[in-house]
N, C-alpha and C. Protein backbone atom coordinates (compact mmCIF):
# COMPACT_ATOMS: atom_id res chain seq x y z
N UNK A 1 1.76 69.84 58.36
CA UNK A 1 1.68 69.37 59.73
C UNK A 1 2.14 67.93 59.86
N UNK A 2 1.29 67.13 58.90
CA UNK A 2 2.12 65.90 59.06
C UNK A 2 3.82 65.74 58.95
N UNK A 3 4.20 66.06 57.85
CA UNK A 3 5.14 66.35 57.55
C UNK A 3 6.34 66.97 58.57
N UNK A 4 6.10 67.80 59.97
CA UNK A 4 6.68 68.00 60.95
C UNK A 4 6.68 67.05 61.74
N UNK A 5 5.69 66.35 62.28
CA UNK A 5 5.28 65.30 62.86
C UNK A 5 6.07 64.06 62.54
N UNK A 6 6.07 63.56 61.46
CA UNK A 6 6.92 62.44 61.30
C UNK A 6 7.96 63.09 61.14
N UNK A 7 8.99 64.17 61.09
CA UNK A 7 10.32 65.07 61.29
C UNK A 7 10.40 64.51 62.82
N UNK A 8 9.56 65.08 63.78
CA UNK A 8 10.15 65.03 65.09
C UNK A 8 10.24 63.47 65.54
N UNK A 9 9.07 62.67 64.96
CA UNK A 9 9.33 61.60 65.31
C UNK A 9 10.19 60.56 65.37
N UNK A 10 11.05 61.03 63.61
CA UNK A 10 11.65 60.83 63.27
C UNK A 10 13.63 61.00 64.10
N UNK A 11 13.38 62.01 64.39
CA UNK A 11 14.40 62.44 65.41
C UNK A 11 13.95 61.70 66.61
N UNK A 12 13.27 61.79 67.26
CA UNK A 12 12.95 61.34 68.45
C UNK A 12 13.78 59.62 68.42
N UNK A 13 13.34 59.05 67.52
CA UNK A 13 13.78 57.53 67.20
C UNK A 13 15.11 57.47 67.44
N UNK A 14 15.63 58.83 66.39
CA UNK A 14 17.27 58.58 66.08
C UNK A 14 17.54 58.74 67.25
N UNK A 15 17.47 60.10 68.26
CA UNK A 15 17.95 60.04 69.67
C UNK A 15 18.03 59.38 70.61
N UNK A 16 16.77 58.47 70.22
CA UNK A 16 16.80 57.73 71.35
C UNK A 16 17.59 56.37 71.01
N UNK A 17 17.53 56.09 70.14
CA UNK A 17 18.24 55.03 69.59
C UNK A 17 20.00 55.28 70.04
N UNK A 18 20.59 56.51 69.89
CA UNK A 18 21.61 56.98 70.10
C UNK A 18 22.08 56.86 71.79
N UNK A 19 20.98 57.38 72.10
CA UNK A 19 21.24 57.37 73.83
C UNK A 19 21.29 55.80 74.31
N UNK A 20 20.69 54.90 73.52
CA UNK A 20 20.04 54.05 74.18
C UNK A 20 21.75 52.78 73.84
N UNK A 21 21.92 53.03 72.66
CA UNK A 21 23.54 52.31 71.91
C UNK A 21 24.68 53.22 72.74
N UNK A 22 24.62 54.13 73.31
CA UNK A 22 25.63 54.56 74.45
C UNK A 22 25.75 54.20 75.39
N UNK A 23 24.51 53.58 75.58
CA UNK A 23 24.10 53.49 77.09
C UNK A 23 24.82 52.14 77.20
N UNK A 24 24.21 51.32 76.45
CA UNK A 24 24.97 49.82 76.49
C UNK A 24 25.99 49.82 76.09
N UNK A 25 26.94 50.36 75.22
CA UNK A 25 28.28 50.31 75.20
C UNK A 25 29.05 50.48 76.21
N UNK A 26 28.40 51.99 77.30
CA UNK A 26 29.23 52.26 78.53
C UNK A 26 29.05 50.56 79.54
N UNK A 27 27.64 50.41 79.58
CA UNK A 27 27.72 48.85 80.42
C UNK A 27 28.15 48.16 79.80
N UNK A 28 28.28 47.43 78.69
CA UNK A 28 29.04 46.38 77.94
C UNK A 28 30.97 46.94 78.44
N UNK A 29 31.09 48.45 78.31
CA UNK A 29 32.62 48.21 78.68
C UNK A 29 32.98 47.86 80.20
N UNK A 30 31.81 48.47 81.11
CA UNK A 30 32.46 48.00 82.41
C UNK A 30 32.46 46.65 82.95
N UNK A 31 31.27 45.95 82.10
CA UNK A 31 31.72 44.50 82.20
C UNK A 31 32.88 43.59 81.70
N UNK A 32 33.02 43.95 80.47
CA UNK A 32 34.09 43.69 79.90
C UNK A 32 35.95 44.04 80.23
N UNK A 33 35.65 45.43 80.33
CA UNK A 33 37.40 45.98 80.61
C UNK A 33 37.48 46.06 82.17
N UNK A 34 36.37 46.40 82.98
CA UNK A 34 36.47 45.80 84.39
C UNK A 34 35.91 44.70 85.40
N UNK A 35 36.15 44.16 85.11
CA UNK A 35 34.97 42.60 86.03
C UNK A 35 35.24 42.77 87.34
N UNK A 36 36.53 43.75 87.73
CA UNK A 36 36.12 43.72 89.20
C UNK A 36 35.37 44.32 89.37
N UNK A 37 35.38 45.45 89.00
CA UNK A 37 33.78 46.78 89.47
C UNK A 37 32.69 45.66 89.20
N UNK A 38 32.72 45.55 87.83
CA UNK A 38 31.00 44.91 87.39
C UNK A 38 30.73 43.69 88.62
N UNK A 39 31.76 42.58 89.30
CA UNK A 39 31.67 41.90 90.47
C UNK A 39 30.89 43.14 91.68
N UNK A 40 31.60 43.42 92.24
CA UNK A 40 31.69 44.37 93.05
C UNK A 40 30.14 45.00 92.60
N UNK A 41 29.41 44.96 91.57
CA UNK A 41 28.08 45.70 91.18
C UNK A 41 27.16 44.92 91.21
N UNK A 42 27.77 43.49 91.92
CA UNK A 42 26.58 42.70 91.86
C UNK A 42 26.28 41.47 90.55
N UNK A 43 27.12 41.74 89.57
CA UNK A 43 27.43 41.35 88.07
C UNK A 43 25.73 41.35 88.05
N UNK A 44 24.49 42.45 87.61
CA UNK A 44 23.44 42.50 87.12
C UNK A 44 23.13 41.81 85.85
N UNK A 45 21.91 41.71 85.66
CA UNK A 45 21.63 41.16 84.74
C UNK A 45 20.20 41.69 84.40
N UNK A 46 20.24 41.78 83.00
CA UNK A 46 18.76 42.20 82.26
C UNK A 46 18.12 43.85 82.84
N UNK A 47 17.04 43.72 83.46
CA UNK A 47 16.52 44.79 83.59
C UNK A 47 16.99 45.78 84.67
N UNK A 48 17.68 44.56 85.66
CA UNK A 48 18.47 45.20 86.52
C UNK A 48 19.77 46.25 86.27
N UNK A 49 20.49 46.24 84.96
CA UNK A 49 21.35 46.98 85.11
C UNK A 49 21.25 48.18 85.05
N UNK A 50 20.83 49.13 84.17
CA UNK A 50 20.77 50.70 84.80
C UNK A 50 20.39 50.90 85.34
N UNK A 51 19.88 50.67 86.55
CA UNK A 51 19.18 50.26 88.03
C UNK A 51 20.70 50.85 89.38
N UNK A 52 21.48 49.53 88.74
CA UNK A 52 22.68 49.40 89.47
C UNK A 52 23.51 50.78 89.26
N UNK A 53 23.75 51.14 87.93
CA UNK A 53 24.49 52.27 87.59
C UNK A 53 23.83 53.54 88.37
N UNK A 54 23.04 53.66 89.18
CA UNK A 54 22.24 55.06 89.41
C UNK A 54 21.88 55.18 90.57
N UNK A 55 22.70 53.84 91.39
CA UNK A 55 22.59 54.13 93.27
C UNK A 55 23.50 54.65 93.32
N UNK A 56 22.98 55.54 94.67
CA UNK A 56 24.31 56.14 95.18
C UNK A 56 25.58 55.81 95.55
N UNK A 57 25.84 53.92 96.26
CA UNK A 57 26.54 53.52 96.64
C UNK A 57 27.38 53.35 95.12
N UNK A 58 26.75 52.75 93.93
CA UNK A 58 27.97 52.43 92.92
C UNK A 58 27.89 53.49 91.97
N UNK A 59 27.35 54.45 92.48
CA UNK A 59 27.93 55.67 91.65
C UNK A 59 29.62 56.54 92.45
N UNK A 60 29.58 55.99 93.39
CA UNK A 60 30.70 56.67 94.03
C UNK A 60 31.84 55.25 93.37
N UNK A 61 31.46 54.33 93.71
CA UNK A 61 32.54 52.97 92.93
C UNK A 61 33.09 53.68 91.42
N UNK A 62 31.60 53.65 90.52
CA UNK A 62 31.97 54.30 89.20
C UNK A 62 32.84 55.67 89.45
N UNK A 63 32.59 56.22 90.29
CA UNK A 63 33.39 57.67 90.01
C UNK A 63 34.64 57.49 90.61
N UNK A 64 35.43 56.76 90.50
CA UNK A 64 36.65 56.15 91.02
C UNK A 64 37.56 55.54 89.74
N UNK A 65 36.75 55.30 88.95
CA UNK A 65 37.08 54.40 87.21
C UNK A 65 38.30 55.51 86.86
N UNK A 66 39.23 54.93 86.31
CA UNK A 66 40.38 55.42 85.86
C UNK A 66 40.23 54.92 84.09
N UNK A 67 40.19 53.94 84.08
CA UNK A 67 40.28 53.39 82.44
C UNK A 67 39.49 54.96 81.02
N UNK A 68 40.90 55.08 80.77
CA UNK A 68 40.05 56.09 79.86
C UNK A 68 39.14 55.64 78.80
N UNK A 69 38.68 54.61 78.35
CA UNK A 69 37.90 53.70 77.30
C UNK A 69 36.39 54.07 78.35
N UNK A 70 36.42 53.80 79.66
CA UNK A 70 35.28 53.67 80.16
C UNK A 70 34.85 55.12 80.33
N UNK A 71 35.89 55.84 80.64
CA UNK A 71 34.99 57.10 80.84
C UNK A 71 34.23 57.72 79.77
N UNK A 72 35.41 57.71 78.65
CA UNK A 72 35.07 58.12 77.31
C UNK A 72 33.48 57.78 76.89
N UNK A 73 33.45 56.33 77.15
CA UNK A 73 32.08 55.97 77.13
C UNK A 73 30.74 56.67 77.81
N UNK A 74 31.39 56.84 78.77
CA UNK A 74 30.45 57.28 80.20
C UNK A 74 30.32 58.69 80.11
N UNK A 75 31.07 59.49 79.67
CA UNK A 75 30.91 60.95 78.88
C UNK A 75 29.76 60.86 78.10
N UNK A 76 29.83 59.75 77.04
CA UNK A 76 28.84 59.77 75.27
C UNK A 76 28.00 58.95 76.24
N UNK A 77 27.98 58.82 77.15
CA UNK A 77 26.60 57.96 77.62
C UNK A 77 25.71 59.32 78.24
N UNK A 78 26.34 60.06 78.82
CA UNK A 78 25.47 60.94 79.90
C UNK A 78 25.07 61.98 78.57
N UNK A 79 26.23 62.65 77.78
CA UNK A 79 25.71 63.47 76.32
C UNK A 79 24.75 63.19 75.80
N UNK A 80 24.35 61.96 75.29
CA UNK A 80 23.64 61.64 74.53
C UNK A 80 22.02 61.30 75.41
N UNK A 81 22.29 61.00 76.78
CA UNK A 81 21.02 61.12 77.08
C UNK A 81 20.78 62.56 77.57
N UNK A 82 21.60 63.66 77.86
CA UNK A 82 21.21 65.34 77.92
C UNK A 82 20.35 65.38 76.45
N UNK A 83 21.02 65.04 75.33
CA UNK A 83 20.60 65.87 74.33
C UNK A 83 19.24 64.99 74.08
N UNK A 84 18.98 63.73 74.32
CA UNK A 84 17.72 63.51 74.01
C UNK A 84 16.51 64.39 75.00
N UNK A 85 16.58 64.36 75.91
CA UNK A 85 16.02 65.24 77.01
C UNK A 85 15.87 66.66 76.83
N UNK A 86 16.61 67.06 76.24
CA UNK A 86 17.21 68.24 75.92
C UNK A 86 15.82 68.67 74.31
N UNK A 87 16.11 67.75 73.67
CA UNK A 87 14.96 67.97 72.51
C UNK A 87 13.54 67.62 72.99
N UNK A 88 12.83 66.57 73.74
CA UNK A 88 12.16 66.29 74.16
C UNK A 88 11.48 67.34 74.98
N UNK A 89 11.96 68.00 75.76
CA UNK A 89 11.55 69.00 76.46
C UNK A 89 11.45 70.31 75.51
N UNK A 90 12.55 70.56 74.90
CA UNK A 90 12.32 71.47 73.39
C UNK A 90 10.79 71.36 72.63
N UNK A 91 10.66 70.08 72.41
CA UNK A 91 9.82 69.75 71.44
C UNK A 91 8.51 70.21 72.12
N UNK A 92 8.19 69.48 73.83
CA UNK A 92 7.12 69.86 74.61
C UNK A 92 6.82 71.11 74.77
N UNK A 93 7.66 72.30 75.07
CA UNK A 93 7.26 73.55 75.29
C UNK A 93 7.08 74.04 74.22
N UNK A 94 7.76 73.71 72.65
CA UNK A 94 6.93 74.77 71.64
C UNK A 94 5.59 74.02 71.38
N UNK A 95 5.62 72.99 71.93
CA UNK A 95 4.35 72.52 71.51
C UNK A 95 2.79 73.21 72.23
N UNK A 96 3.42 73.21 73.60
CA UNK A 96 2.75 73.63 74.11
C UNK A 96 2.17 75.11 73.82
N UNK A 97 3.63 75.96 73.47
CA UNK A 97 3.25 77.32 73.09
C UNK A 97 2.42 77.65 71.47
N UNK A 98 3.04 76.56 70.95
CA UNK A 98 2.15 76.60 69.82
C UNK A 98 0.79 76.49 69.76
N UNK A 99 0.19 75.35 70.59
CA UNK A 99 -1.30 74.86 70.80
C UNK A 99 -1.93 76.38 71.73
N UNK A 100 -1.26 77.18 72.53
CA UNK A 100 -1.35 78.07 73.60
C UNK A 100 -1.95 79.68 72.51
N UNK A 101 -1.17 80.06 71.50
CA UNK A 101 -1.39 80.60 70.67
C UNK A 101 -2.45 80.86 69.78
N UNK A 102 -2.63 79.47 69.69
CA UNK A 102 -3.67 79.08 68.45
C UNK A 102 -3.78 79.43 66.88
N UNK A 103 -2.69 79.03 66.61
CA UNK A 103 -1.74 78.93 65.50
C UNK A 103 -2.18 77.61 64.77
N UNK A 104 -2.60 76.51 65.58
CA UNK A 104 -3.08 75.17 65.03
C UNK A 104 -4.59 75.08 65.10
């Protein structure tokens, strides 16, 4: 039991760690390879930025991005937070079905 436990946790870290180094790469490129958008976004700062990325108004700006570097990013940004979500919710329902059973 332990032994699963620090497994998932273990994953849990890596994923999120993964989602989380996508996440800032996609904002590190639109600041970087576009300063007009990132202007135009308000140029955020700190806690504010995935804030900015997830209104409606500069999600229609973002969905206008041509630069293939940014999308590319913005692809491995949205992937990587499905698949953490994706296990997380995995992880919750066998958990649940497991404890439901009484198997533990």
């Amino acid at each position: 039991m332990v032994m699963i436990c620090a497994g998932l946790s273990l994953t849990w870290c890596w994923l999120l760690y993964r989602a989380v180094a996508a996440e800032y790469r996609y904002y590190k490129a639109v600041q970087t390879l576009l300063p007009e958008v990132w202007a135009s976004l308000g140029e955020p700062k700190g806690v504010r930025v995935p804030w900015v990325f997830v209104l409606p108004k500069t999600t229609r700006l973002l969905s206008a991005i041509k630069d293939e570097v940014v999308l590319e990013l913005a692809q491995r940004h949205h992937r990587t937070g499905r698949q953490f979500l994706l296990f997380v919710i995995t992880t919750l329902v066998l958990a649940i079905l497991v404890l439901k059973s009484g198997l533990m």
